[in-house]
PDB file of N, CA and C in Angstrom:
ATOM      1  N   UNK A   1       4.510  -0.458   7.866  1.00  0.00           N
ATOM      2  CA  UNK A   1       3.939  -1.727   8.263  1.00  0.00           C
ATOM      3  C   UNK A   1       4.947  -2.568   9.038  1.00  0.00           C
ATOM      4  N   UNK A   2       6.048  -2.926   8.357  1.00  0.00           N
ATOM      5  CA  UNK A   2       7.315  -3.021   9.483  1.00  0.00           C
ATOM      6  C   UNK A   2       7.491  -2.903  10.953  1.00  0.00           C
ATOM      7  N   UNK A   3       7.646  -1.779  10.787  1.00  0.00           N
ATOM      8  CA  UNK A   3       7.926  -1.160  12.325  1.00  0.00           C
ATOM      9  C   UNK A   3       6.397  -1.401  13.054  1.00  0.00           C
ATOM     10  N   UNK A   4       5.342  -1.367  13.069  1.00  0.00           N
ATOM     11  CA  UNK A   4       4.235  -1.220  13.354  1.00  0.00           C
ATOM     12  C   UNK A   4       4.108  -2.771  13.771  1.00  0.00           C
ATOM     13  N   UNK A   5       4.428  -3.727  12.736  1.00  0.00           N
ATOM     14  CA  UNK A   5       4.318  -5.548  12.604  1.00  0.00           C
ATOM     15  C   UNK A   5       5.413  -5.363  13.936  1.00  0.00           C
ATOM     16  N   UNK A   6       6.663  -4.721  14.207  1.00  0.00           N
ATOM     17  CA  UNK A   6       7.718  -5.179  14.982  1.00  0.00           C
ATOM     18  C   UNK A   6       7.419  -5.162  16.459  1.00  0.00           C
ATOM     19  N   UNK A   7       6.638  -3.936  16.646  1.00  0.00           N
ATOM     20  CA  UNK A   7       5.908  -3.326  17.860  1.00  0.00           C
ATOM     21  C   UNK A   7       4.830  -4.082  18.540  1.00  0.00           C
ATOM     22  N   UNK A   8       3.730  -4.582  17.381  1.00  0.00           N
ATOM     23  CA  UNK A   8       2.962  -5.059  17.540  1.00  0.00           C
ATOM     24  C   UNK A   8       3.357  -6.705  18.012  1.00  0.00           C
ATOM     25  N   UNK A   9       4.580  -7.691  17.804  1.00  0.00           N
ATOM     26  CA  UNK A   9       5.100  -8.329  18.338  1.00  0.00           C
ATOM     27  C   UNK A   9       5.785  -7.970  19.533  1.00  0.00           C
ATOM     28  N   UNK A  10       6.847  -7.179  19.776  1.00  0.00           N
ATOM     29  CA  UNK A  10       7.025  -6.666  20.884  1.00  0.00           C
ATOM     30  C   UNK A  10       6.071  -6.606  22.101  1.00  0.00           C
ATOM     31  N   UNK A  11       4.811  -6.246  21.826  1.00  0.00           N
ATOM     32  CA  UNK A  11       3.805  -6.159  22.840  1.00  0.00           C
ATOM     33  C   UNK A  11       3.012  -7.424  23.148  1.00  0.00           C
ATOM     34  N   UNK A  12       3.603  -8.444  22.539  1.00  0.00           N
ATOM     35  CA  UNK A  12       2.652  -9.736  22.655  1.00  0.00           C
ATOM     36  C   UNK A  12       1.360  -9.627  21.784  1.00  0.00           C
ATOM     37  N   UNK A  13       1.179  -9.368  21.090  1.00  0.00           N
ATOM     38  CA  UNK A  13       0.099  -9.295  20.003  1.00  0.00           C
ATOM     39  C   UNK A  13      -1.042  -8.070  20.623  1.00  0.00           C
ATOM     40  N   UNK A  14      -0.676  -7.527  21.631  1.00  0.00           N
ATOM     41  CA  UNK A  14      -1.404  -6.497  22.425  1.00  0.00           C
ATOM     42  C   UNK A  14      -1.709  -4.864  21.624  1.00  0.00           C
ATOM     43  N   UNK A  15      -3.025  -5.039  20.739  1.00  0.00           N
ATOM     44  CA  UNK A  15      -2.769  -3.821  19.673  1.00  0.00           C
ATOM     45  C   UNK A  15      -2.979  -2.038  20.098  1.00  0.00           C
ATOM     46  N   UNK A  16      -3.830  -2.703  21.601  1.00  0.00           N
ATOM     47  CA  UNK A  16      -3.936  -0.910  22.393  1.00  0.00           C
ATOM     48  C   UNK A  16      -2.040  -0.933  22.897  1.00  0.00           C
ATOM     49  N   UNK A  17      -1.542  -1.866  23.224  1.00  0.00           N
ATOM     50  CA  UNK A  17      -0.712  -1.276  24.089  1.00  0.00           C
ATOM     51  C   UNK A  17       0.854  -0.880  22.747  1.00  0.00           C
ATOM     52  N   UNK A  18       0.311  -1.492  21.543  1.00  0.00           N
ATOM     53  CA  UNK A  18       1.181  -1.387  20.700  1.00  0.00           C
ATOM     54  C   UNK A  18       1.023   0.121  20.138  1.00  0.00           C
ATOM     55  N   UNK A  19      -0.009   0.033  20.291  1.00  0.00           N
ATOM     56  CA  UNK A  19      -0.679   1.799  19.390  1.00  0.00           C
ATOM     57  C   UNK A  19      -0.178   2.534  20.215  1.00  0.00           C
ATOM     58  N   UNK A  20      -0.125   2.188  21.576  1.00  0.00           N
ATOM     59  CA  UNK A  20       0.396   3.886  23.048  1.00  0.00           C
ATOM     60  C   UNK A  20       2.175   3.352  22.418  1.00  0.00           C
ATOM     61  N   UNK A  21       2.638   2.293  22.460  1.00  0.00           N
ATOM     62  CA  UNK A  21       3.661   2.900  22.357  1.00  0.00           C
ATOM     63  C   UNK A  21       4.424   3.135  21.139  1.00  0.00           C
ATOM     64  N   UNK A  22       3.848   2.876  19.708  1.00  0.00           N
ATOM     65  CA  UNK A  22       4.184   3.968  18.880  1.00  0.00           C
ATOM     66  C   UNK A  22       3.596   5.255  18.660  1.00  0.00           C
ATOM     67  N   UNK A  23       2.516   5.515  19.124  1.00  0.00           N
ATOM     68  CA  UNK A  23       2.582   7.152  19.910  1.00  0.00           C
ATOM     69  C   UNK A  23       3.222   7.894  20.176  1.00  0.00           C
ATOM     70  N   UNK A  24       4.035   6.862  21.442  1.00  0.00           N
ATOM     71  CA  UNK A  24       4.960   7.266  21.882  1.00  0.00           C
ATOM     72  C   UNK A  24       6.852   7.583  21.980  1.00  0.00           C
ATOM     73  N   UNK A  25       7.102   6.454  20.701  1.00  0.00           N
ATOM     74  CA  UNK A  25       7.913   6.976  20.300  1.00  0.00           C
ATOM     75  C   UNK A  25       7.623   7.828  19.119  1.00  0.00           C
ATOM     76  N   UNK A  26       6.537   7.702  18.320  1.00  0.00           N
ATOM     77  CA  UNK A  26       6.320   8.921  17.060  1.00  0.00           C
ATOM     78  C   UNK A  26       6.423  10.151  18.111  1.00  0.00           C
ATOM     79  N   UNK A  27       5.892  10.086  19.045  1.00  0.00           N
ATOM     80  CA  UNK A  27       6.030  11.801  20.028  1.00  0.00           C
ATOM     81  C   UNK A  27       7.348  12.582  20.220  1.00  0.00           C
ATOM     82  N   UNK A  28       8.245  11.196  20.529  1.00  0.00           N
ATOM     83  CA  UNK A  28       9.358  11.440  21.063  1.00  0.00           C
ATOM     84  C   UNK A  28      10.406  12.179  19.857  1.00  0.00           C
ATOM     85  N   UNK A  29      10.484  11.176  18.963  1.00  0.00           N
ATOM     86  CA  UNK A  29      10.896  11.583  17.384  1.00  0.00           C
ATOM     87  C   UNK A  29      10.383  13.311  17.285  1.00  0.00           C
ATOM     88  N   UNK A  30       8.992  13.540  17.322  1.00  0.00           N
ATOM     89  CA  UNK A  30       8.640  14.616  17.141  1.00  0.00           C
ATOM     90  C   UNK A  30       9.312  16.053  18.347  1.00  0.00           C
ATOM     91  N   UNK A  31       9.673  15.231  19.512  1.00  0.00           N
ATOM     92  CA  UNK A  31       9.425  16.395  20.712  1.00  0.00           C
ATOM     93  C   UNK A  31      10.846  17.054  20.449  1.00  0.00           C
ATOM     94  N   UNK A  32      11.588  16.342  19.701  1.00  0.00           N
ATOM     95  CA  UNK A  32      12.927  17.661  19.293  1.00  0.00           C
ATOM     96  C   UNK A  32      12.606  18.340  18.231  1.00  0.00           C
ATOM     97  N   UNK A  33      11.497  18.778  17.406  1.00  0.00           N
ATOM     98  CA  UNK A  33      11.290  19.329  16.101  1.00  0.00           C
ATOM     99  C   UNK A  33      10.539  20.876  16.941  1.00  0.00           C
ATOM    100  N   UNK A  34      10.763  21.979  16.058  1.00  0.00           N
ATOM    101  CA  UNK A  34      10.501  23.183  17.073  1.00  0.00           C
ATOM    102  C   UNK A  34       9.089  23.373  15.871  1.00  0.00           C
ATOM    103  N   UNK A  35       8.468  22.761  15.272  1.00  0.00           N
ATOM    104  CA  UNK A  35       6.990  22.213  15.018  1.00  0.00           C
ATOM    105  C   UNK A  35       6.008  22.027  16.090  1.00  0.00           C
ATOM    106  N   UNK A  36       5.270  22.838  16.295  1.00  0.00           N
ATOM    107  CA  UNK A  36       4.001  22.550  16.876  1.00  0.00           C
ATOM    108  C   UNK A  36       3.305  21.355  16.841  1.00  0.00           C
ATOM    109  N   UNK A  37       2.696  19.987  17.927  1.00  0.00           N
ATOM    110  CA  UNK A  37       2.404  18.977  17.443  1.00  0.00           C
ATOM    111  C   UNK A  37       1.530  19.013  18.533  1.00  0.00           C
ATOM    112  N   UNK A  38       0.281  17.964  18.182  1.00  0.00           N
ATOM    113  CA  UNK A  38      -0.768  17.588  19.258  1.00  0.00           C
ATOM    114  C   UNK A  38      -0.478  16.446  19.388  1.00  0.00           C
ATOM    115  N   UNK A  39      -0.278  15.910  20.441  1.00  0.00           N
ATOM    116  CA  UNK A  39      -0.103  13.994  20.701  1.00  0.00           C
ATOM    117  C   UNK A  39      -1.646  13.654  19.959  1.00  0.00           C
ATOM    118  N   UNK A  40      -2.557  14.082  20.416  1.00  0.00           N
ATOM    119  CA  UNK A  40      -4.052  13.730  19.959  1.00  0.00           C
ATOM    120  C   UNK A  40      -4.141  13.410  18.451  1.00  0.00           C
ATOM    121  N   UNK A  41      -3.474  14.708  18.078  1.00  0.00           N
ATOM    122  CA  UNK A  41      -3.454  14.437  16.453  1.00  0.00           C
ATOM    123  C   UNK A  41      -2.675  13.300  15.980  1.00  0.00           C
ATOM    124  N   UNK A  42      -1.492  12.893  16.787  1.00  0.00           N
ATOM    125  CA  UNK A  42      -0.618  11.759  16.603  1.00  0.00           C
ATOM    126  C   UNK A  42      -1.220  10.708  16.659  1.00  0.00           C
ATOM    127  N   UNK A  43      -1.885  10.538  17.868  1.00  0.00           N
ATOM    128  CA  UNK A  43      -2.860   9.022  17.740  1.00  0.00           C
ATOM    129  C   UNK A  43      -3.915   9.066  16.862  1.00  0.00           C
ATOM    130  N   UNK A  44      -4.645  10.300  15.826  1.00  0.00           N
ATOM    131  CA  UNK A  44      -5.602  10.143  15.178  1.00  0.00           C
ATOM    132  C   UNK A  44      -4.995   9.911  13.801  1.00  0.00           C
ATOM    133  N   UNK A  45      -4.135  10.252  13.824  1.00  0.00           N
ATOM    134  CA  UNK A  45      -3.238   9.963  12.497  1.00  0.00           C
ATOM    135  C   UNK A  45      -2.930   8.281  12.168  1.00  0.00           C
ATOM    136  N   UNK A  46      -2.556   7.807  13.928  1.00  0.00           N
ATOM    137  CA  UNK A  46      -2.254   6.348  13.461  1.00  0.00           C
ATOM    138  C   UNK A  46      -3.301   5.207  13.591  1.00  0.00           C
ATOM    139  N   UNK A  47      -4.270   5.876  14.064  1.00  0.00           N
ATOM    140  CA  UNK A  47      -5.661   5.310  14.206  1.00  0.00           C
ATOM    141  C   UNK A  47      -6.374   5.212  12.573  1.00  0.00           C
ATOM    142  N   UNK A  48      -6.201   6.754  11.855  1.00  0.00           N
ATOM    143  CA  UNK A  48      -6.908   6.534  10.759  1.00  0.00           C
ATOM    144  C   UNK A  48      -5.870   5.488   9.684  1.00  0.00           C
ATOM    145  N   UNK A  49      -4.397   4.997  10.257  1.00  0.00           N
ATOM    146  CA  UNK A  49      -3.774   4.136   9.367  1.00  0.00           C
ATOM    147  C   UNK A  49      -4.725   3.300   9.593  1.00  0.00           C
ATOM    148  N   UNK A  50      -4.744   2.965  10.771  1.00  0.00           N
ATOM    149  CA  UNK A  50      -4.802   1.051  11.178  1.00  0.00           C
ATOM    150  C   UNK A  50      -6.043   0.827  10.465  1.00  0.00           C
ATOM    151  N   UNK A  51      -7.472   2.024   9.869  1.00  0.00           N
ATOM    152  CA  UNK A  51      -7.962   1.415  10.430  1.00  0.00           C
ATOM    153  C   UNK A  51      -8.286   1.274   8.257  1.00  0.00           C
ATOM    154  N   UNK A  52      -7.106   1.752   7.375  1.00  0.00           N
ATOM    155  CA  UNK A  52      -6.407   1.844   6.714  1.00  0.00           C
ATOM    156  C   UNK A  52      -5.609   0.299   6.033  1.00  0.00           C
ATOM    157  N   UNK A  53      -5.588  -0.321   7.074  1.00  0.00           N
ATOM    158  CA  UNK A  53      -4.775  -1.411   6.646  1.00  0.00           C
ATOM    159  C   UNK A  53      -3.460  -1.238   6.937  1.00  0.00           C
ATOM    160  N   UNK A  54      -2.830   0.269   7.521  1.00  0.00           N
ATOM    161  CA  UNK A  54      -1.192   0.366   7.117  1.00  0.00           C
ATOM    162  C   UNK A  54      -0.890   0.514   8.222  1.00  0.00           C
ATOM    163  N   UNK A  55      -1.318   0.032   9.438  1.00  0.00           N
ATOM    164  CA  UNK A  55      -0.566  -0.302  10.763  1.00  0.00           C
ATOM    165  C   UNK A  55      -1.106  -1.478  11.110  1.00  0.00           C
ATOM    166  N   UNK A  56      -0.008  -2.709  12.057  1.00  0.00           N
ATOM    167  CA  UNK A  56      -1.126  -3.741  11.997  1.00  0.00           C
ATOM    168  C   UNK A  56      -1.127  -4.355  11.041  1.00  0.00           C
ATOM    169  N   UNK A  57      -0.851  -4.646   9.691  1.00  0.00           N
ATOM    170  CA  UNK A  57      -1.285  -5.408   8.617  1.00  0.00           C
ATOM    171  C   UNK A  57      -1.903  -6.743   8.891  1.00  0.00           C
ATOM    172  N   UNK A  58      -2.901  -6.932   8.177  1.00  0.00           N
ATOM    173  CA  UNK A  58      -3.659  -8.151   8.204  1.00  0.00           C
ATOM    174  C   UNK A  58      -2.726  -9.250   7.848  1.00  0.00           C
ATOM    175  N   UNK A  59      -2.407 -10.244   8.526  1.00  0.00           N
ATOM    176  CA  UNK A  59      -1.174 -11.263   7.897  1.00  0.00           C
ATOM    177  C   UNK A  59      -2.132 -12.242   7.168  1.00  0.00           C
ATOM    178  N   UNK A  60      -3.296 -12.821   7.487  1.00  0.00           N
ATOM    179  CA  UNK A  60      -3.905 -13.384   6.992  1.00  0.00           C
ATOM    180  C   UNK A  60      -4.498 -13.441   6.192  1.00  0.00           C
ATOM    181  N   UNK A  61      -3.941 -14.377   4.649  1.00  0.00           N
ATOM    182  CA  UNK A  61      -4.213 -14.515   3.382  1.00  0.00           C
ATOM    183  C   UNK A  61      -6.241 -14.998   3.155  1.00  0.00           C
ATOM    184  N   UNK A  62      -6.457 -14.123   2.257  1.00  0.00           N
ATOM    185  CA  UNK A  62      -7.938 -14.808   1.995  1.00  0.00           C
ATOM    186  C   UNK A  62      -7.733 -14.984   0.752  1.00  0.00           C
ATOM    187  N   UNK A  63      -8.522 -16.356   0.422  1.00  0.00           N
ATOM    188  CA  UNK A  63      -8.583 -16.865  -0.296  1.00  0.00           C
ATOM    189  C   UNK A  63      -9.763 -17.111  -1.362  1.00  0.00           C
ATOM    190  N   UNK A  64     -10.220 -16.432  -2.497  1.00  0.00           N
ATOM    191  CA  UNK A  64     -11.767 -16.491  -2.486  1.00  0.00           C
ATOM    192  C   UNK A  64     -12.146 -17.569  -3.636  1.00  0.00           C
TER     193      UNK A  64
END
């Protein structure tokens, strides 16, 4: 959530352009591992976080 909150500032609150570029460094991290990887699978992985709660975190407290 961290890194994801850090990115997601980095990009100006911009959450497509935050998602391509931890993609893109999760890719990069990955492209020295002699592991077989699909970028596709990479973005479906961080897609099914967000949509998860664990990328992105909701900062906003509710109150009921």
């Amino acid at each position: 959530m961290n890194w994801s909150d850090r990115l997601l500032n980095e990009c100006g609150g911009n959450p497509k352009a935050a998602l391509d570029l931890m993609v893109e460094k999760v890719i990069r991290l990955l492209g020295t591992s002699d592991i077989a990887f699909d970028d596709g699978a990479v973005r479906y992985y961080l897609i099914g976080q967000l949509i998860a709660c664990n990328v992105f975190p909701n900062k906003r407290a509710v109150h009921g």
